[in-house]
Structures are given as C-alpha cells and as structure tokens.
C-alpha atoms as a PDB file:
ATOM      1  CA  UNK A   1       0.000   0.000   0.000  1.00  0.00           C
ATOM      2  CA  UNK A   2       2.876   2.638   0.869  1.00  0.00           C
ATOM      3  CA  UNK A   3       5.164   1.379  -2.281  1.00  0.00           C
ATOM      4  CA  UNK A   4       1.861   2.410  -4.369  1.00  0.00           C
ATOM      5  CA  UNK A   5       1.171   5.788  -2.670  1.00  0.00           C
ATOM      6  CA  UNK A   6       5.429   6.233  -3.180  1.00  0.00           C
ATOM      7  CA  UNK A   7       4.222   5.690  -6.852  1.00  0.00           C
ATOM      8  CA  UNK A   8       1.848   7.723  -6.607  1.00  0.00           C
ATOM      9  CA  UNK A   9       3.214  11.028  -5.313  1.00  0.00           C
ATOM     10  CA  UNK A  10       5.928  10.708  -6.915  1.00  0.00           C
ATOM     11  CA  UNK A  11       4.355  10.287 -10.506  1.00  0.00           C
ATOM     12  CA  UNK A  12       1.660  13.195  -9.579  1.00  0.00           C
ATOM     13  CA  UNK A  13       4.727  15.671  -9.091  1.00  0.00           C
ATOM     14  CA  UNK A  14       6.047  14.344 -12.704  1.00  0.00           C
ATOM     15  CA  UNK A  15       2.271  15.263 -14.179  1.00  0.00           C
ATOM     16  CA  UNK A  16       2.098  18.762 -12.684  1.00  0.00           C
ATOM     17  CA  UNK A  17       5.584  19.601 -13.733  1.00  0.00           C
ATOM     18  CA  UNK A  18       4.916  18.039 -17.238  1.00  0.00           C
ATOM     19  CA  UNK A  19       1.568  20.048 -17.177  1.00  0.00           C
ATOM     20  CA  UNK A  20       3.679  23.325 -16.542  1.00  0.00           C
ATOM     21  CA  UNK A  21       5.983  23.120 -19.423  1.00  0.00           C
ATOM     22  CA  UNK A  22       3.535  21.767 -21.616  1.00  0.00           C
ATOM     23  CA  UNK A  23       1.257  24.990 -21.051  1.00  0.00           C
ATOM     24  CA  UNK A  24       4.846  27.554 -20.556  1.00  0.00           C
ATOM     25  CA  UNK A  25       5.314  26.284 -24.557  1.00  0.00           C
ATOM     26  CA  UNK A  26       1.700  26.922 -25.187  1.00  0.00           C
ATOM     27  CA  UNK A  27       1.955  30.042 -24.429  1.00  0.00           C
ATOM     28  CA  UNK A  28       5.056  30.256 -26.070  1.00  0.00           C
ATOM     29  CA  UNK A  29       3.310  29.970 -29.377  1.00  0.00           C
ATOM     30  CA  UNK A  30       0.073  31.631 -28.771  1.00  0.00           C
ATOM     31  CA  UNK A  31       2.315  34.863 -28.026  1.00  0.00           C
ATOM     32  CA  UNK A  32       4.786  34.776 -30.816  1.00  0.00           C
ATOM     33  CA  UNK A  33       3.314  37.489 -32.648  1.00  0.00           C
ATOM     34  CA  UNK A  34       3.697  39.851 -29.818  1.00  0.00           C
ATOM     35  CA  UNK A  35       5.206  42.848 -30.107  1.00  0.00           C
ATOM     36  CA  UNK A  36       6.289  42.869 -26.234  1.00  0.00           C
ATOM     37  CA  UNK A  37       9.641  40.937 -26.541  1.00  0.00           C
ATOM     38  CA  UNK A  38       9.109  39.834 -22.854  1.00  0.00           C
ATOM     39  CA  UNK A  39       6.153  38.709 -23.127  1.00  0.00           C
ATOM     40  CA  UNK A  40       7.590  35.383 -23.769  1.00  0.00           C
ATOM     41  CA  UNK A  41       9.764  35.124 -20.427  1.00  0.00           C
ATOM     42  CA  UNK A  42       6.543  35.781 -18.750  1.00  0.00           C
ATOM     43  CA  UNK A  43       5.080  32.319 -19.835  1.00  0.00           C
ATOM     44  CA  UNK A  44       7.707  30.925 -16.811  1.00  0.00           C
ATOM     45  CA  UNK A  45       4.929  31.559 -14.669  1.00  0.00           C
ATOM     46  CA  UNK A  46       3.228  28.350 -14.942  1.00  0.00           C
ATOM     47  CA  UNK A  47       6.232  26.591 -14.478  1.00  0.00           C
ATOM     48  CA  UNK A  48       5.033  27.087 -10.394  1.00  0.00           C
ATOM     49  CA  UNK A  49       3.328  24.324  -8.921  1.00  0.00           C
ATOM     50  CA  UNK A  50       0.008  25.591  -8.519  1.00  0.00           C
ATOM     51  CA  UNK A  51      -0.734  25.999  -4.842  1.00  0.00           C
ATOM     52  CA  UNK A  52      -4.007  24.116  -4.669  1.00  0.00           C
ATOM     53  CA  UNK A  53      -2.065  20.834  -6.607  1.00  0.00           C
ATOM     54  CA  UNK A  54       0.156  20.961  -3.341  1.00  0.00           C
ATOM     55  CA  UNK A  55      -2.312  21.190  -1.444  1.00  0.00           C
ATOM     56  CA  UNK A  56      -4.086  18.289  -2.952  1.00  0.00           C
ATOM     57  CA  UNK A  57      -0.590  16.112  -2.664  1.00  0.00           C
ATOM     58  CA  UNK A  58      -0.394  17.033   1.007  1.00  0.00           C
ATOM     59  CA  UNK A  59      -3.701  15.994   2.005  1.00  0.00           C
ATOM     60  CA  UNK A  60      -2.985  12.363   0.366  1.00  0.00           C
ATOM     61  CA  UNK A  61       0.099  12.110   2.213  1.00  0.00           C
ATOM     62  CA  UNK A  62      -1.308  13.708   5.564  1.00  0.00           C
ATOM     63  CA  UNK A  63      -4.036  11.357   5.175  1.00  0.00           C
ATOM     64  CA  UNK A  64      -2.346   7.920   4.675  1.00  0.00           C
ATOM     65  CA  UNK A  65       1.551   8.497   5.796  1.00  0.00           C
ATOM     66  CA  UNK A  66       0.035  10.853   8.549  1.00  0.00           C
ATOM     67  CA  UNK A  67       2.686  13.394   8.648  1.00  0.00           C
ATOM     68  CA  UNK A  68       1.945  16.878  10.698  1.00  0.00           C
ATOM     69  CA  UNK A  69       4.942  18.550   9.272  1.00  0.00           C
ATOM     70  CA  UNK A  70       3.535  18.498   5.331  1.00  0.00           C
ATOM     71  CA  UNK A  71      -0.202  20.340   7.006  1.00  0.00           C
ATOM     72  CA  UNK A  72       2.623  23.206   8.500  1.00  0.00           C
ATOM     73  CA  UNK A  73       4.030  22.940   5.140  1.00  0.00           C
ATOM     74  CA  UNK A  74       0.928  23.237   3.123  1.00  0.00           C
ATOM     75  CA  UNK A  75      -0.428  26.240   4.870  1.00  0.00           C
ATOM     76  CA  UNK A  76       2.834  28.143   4.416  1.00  0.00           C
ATOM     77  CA  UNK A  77       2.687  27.350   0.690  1.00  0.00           C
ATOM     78  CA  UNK A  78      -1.040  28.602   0.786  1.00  0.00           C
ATOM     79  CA  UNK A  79      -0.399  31.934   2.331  1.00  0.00           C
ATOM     80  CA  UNK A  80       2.621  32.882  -0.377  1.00  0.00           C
ATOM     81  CA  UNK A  81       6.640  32.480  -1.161  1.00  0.00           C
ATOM     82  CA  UNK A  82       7.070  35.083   1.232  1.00  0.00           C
ATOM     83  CA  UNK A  83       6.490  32.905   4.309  1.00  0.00           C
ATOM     84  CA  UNK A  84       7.661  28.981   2.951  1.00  0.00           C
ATOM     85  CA  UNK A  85       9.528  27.075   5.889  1.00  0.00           C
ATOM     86  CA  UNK A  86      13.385  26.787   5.876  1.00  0.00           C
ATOM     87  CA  UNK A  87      14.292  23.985   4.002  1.00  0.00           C
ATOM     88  CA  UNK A  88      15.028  20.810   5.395  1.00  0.00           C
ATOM     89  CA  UNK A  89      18.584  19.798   6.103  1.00  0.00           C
ATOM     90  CA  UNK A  90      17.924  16.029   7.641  1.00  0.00           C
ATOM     91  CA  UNK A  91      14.687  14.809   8.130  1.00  0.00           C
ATOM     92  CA  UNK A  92      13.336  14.228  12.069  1.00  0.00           C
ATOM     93  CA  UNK A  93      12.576  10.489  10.904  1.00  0.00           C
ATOM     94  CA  UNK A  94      15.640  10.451   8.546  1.00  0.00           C
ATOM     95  CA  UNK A  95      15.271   6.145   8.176  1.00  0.00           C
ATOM     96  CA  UNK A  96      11.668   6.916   6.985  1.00  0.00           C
ATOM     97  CA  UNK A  97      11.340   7.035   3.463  1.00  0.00           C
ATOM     98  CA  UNK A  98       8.271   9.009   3.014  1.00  0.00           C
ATOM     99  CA  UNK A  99       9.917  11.564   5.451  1.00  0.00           C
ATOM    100  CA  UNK A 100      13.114  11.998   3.274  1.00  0.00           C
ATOM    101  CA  UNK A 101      10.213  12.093   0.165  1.00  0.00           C
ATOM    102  CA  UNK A 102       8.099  14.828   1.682  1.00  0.00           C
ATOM    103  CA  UNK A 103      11.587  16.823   2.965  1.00  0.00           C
ATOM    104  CA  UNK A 104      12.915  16.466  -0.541  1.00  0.00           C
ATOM    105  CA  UNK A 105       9.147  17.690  -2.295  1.00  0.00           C
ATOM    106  CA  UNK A 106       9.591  20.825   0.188  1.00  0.00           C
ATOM    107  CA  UNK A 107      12.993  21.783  -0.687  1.00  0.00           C
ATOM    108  CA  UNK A 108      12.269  21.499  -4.647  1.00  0.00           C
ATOM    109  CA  UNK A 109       9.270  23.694  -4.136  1.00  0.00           C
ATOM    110  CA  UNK A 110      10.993  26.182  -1.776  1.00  0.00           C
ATOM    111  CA  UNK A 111      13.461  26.410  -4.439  1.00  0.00           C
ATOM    112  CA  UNK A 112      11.180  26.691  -7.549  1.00  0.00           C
ATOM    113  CA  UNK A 113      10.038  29.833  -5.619  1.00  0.00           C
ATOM    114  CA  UNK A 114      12.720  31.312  -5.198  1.00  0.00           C
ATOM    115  CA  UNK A 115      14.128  30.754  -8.904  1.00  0.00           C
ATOM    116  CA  UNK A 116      10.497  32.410  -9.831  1.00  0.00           C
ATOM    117  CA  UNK A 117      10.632  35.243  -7.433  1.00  0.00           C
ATOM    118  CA  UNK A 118      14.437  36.081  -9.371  1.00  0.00           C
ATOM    119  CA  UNK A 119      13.559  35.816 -12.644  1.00  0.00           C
ATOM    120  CA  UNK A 120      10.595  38.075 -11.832  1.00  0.00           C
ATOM    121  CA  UNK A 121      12.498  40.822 -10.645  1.00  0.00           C
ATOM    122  CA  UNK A 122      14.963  40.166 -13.724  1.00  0.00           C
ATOM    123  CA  UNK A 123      11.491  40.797 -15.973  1.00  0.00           C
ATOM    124  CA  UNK A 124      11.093  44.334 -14.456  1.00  0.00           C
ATOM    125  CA  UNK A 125      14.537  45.456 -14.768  1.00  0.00           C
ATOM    126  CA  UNK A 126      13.982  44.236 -18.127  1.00  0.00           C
ATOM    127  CA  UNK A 127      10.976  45.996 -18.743  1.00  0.00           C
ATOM    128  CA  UNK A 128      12.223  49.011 -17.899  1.00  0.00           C
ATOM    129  CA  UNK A 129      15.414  48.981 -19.483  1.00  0.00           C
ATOM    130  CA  UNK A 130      13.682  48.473 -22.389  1.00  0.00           C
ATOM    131  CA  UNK A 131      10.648  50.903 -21.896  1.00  0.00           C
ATOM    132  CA  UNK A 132      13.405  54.106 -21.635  1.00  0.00           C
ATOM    133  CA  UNK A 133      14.692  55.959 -24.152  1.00  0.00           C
ATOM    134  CA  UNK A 134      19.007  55.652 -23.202  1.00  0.00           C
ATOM    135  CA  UNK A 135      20.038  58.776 -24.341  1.00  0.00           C
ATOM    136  CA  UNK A 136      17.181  61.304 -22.951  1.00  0.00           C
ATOM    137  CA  UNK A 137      16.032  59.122 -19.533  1.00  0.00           C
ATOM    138  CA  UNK A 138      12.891  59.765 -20.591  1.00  0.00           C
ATOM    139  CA  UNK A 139      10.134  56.846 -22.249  1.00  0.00           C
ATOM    140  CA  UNK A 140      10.663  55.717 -25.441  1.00  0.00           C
ATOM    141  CA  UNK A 141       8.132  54.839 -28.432  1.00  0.00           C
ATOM    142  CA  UNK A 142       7.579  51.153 -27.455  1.00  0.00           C
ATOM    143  CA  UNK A 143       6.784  52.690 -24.396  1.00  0.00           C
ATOM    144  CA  UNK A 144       4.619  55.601 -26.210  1.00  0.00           C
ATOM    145  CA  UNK A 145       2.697  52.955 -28.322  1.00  0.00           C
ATOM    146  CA  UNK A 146       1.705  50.870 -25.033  1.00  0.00           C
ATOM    147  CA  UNK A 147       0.675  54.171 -22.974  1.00  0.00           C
ATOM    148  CA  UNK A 148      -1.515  55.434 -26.296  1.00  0.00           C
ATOM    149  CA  UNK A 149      -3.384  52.068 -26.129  1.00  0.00           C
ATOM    150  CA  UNK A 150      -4.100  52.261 -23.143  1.00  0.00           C
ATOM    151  CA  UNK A 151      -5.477  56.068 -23.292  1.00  0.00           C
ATOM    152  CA  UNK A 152      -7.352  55.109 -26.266  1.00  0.00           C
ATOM    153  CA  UNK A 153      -9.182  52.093 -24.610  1.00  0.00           C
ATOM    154  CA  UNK A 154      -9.795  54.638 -21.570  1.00  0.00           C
ATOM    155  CA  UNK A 155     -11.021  57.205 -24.082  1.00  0.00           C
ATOM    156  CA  UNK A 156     -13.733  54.617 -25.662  1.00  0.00           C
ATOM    157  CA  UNK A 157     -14.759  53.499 -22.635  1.00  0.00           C
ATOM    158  CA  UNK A 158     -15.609  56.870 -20.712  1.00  0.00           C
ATOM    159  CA  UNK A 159     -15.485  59.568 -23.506  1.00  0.00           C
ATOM    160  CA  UNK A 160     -12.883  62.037 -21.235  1.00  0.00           C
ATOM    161  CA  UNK A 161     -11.001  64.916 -23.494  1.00  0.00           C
ATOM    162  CA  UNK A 162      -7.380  63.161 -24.837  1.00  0.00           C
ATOM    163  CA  UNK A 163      -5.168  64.956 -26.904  1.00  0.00           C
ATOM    164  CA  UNK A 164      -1.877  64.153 -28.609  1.00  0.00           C
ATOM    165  CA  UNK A 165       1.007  66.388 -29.172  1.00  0.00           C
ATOM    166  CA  UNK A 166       3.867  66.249 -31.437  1.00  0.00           C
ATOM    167  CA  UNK A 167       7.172  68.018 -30.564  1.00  0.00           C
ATOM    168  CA  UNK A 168      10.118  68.626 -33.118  1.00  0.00           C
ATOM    169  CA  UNK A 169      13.401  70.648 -32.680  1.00  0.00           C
ATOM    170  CA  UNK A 170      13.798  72.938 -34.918  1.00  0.00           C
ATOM    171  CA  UNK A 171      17.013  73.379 -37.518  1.00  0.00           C
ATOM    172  CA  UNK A 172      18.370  70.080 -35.222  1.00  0.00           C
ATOM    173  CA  UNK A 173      20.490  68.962 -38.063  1.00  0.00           C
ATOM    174  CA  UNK A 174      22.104  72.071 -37.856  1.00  0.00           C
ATOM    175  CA  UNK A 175      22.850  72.463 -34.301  1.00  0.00           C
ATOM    176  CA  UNK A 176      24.645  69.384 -34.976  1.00  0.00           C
ATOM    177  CA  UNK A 177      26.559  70.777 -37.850  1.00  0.00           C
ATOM    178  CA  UNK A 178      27.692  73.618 -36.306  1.00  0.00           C
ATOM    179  CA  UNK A 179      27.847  72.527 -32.850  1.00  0.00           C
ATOM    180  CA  UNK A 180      28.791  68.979 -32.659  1.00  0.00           C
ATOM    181  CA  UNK A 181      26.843  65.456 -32.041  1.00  0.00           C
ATOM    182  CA  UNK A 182      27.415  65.930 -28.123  1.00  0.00           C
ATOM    183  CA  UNK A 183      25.949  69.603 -28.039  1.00  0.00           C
ATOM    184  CA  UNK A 184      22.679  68.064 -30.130  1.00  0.00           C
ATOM    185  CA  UNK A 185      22.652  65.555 -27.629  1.00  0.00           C
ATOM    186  CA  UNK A 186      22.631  68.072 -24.995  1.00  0.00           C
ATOM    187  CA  UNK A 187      20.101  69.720 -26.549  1.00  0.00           C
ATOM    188  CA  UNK A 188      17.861  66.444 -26.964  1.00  0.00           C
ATOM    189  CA  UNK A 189      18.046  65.458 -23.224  1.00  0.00           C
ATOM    190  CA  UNK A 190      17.657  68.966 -22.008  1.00  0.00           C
ATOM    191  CA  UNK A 191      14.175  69.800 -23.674  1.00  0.00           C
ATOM    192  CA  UNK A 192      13.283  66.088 -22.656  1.00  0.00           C
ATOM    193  CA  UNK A 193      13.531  67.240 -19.238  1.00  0.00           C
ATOM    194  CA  UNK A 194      11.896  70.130 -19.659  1.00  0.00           C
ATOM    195  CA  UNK A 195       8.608  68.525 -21.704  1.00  0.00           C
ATOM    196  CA  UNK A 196       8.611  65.562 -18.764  1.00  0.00           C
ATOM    197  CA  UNK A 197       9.096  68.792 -15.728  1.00  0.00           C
ATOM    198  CA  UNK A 198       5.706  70.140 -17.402  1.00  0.00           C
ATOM    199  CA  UNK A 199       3.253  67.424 -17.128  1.00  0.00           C
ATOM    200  CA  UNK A 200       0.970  66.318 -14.607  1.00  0.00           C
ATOM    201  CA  UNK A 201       0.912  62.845 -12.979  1.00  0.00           C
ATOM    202  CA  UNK A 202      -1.830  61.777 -15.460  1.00  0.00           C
ATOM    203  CA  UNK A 203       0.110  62.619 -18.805  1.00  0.00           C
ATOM    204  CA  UNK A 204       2.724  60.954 -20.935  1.00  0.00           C
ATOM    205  CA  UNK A 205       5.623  62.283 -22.995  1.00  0.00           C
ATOM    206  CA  UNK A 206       8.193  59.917 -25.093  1.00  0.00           C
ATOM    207  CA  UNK A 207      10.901  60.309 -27.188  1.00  0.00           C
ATOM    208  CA  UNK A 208       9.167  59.085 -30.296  1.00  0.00           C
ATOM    209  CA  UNK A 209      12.493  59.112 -32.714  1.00  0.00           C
ATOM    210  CA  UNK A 210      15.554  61.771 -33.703  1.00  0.00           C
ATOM    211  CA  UNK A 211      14.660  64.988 -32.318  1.00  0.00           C
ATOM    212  CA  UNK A 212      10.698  64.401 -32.164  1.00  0.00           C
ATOM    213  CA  UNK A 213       8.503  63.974 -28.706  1.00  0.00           C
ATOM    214  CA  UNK A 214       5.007  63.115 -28.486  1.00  0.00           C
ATOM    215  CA  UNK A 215       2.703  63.916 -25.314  1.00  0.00           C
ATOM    216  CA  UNK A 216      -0.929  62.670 -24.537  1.00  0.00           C
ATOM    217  CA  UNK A 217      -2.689  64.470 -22.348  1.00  0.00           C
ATOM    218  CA  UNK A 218      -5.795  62.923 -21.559  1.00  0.00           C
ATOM    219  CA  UNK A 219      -8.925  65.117 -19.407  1.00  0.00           C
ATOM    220  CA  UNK A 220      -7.548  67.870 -21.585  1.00  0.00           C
ATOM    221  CA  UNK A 221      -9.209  69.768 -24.590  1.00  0.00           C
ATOM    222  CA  UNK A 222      -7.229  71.311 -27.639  1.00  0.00           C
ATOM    223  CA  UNK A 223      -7.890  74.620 -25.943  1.00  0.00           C
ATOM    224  CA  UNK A 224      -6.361  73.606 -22.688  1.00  0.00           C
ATOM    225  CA  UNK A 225      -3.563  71.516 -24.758  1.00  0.00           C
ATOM    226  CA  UNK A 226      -2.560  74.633 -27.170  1.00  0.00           C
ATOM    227  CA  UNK A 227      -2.451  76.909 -24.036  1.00  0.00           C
ATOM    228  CA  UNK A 228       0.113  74.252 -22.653  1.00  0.00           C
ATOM    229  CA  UNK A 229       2.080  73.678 -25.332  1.00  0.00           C
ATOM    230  CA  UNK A 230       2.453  77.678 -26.013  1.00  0.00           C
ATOM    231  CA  UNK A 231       3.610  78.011 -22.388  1.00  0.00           C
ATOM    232  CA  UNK A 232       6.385  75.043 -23.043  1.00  0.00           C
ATOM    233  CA  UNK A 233       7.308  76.476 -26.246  1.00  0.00           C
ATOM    234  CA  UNK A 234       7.901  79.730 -24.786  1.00  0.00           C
ATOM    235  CA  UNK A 235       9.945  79.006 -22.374  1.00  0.00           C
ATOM    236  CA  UNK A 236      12.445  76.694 -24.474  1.00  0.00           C
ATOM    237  CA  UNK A 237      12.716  79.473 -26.397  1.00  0.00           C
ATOM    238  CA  UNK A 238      13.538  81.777 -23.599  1.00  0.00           C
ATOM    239  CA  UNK A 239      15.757  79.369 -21.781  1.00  0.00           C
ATOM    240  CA  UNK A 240      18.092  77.621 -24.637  1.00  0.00           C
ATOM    241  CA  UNK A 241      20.457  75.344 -23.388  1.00  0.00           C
ATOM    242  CA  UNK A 242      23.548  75.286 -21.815  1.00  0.00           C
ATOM    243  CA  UNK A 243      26.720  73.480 -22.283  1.00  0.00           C
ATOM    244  CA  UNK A 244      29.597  73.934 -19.898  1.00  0.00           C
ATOM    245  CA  UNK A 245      29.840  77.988 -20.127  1.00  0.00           C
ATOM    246  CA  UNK A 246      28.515  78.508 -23.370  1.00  0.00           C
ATOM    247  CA  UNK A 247      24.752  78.881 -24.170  1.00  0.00           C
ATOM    248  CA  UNK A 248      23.078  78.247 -27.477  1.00  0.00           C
ATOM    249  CA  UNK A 249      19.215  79.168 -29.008  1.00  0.00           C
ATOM    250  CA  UNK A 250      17.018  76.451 -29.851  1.00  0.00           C
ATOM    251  CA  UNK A 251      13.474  76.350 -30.652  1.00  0.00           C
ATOM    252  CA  UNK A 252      10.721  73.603 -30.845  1.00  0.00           C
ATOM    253  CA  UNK A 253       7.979  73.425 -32.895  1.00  0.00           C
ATOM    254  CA  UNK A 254       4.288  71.294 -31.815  1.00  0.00           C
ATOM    255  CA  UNK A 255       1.168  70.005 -33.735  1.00  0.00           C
ATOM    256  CA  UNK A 256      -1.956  68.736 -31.819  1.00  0.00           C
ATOM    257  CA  UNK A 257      -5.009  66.743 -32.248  1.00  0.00           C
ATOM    258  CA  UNK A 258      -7.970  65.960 -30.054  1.00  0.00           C
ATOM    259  CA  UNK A 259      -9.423  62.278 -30.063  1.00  0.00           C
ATOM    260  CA  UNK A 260     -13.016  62.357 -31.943  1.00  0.00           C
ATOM    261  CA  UNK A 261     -15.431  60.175 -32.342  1.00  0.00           C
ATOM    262  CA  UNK A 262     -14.697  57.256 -34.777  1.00  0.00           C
ATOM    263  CA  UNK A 263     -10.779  58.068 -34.802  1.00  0.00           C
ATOM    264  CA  UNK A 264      -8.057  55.300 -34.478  1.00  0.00           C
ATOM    265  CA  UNK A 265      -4.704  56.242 -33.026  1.00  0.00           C
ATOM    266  CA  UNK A 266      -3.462  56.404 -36.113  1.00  0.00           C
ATOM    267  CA  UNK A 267      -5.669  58.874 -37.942  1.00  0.00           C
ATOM    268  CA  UNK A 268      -4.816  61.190 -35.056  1.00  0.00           C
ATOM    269  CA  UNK A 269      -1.108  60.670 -34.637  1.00  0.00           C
ATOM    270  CA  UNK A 270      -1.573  61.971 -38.647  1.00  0.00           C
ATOM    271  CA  UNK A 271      -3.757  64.814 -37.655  1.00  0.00           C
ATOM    272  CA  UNK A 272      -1.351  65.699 -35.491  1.00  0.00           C
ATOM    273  CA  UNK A 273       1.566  65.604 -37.560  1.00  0.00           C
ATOM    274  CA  UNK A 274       0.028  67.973 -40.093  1.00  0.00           C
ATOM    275  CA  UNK A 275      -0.598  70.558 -37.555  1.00  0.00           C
ATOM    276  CA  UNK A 276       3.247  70.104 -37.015  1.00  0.00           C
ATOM    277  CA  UNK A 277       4.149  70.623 -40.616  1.00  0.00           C
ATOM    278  CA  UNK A 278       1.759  73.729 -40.894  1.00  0.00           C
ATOM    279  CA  UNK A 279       3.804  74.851 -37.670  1.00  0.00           C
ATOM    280  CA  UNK A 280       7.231  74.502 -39.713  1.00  0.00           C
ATOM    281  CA  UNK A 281       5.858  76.420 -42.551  1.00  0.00           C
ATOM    282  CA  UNK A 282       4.574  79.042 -40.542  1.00  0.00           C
ATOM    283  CA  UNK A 283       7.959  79.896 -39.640  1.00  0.00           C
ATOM    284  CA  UNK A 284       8.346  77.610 -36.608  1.00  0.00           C
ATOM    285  CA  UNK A 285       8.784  78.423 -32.831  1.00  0.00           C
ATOM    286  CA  UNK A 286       5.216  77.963 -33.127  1.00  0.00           C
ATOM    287  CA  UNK A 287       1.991  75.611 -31.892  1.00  0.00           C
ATOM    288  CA  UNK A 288      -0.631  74.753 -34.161  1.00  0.00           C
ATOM    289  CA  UNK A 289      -3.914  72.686 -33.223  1.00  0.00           C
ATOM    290  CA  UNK A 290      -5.893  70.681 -35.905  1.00  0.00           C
END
C-alpha cells in the first residue's frame, strides 16, 4: 500500500511539472506574434506548482503516511513564497522514506520559488530597461505605443477629453553641424527634461524618434492643450540650453489633435503631424492645433 502511494506522489509531481511546461510552450506559441519581446519570459509563470495541486498532494500524504509537518508545510505554501519554511537539512525520521520524500518535495518547491521570485524581478529590470529611451532618460516609443493604447481604450470606454502632441526641434540637423553630435545631444536630453518637468501625474511624454517627442494628455481639450504647449514652447525658447559655459538658441515646434469620435490612433497621430508641418511652414517656434 505505501510502495503504491510512493508511486503515486511521486508520478503526480512528474504530471504537474509536465503540465507546466507543456502549457509555458503553449503560451510560447500563442504569443509569438507579440510585439512585447518579454512577453515570452513571462510564460515561466506556470512553471510554479500551482498551490491548490500541493495542497491536494499534502492531504494524500497527511491522510495515509500521517505526517503533521507536510499540514505546516501546506499552509505556508497557501499563504505565499514570502512565508515557505526553511528547508530541510535532515529529516526528524531520517530512516523513513516518506519523510526523506516529503523533505525532498519541500525543498524542490521552496526552491522553484525562489528561482520564480528572481527571474521576476529580472522581468522588471527588463521591462524598464527596455521601456526608456538611453540617451534622454525619458520613455521611449515602445513605451509611447503601449501608454496610447491604453489612453485610447480609456477614451472609448468613458469619452474624457485626450489629446496628442507632437514636438520637433527645430534646424536640429544644424545644431549638430555647427555645434557637434554631443551639443545636439545636450540639446535632446535637455528639452526632454523640460517637456517631462511640465506634465501632470496623469500625462505621458516619449521620445518618439531623432529629435521628435510626443505627449498625450488625456482630461484635456485642444484649448487647454494649445495653451500648454504655447507656455512650453515659450519658455524653451527663452531658456536655450547650456553646455559647460557657453549657451546656445534652440526652438521647438508642436502640432496637436484631439481624439473624436470614430478616430483610431493612427488617424490622429496623422492629424497631429500635419498641424506640425503647418507649424514649420509658418515659420516655426510655433503651436498649431488641428
């Protein structure tokens, strides 16, 4: 009777750890086509023993080996990693095989947690490493693309004023020419600064590529939005840039666009950017709203 129950714990553990990988590669393929490209390391979450499996292999052995320590062990497992027993060095009944069995079980699954608990925290440094534009600090446009889904699904769903803006530098390439590739740069992570050191809590700004930005503002109207960008404008303009001792001009120009009914991101990321070109021709060092 105890060989078969052996038998059987041991070939349930085999199952649920078969189960995992056999649903982590699932996943694997059902998220291919994601543009996330962690998405994939997050399928190593059912690679974890689910907690009420345990629970169901504990009350087998409880129930027929009679072992208190594996109930202790159980409800530690129930209430999170945070609070799983020590692992077990030598087993109180150490002759006993089903002790050494259920010691063994315990330190596998202590470990499995803690392997899980790492690579989770190696996922967010991940994610944010690649979320951040390198050169400005600021977020970048996989970053952008993710927030403006998001807005737009909140947009649908309660109708709330959202607005995009596009920044550009103006004359960038030739701040470069004439001052160098590390003065542009400057320049680039200076007015980043600046755009993020205007926004509330509730907006967004991204470096969306070269010397452009983009903003969503959402609860605000083009009215509110123009009067904002106008006010950032101006005070780039006033302000320049510094390097070392030396200070140079620099402008920025900025298109907007409201959300409206029927619109996909798209149709107002190219609203946008037409405002942005009418800015350019209008001289630049200017806002213009669609």
């Amino acid at each position: 009777m105890e060989t078969n129950l052996m038998r059987f714990l041991e070939m349930s553990m085999h199952t649920f750890v078969l189960t995992g990988v056999w649903r982590s590669a699932s996943a694997m393929v059902a998220n291919s086509t994601m543009n996330e490209p962690l998405a994939l390391l997050q399928t190593l979450e059912p690679l974890a023993i689910p907690a009420t499996m345990l629970a169901m292999i504990g009350s087998v052995a409880a129930t027929h080996i009679g072992i208190r320590e594996w109930r202790k062990f159980r409800r530690a497992i129930n209430k999170g990693s945070g609070n799983l027993p020590p692992p077990i060095t030598e087993s109180p009944l150490s002759t006993n095989p089903h002790d050494r069995l259920i010691a063994d079980l315990q330190n596998q699954i202590i470990e499995l947690h803690k392997e899980k608990a790492a690579l989770n925290r190696i996922i967010a440094e991940k994610s944010v490493i690649l979320r951040q534009d390198p050169l400005t600090g600021i977020a970048n446009r996989l970053a952008y693309e993710e927030q403006l889904q998001q807005e737009f699904l909140r947009w649908k769903r309660f109708g709330n004023p959202l607005t995009l803006l596009i920044w550009d530098i103006d004359r960038f390439k030739q701040i470069n020419d004439r001052y160098g590739h590390a003065v542009g740069d400057q320049a680039l992570r200076g007015i980043a600064q600046h755009l993020a050191a205007q926004l509330r809590i509730t907006d967004f700004v991204a470096r969306y590529g070269g010397e452009e930005f983009v903003m969503l503002l959402p609860g605000a109207d083009v009215k509110a939005a123009l009067q904002l960008a106008d006010e950032i404008r101006g005070q780039v303009a006033e302000t320049g840039f510094s390097v070392g001792e030396n200070r140079f001009p620099v402008t920025i120009s900025c298109g907007l666009a409201r959300f409206e009914t029927g619109d996909a991101p798209q149709d107002v990321f190219n609203r946008a950017d037409q405002a942005l070109y009418q800015a350019k021709r209008q001289g630049r060092n200017c806002c213009r709203a669609a």
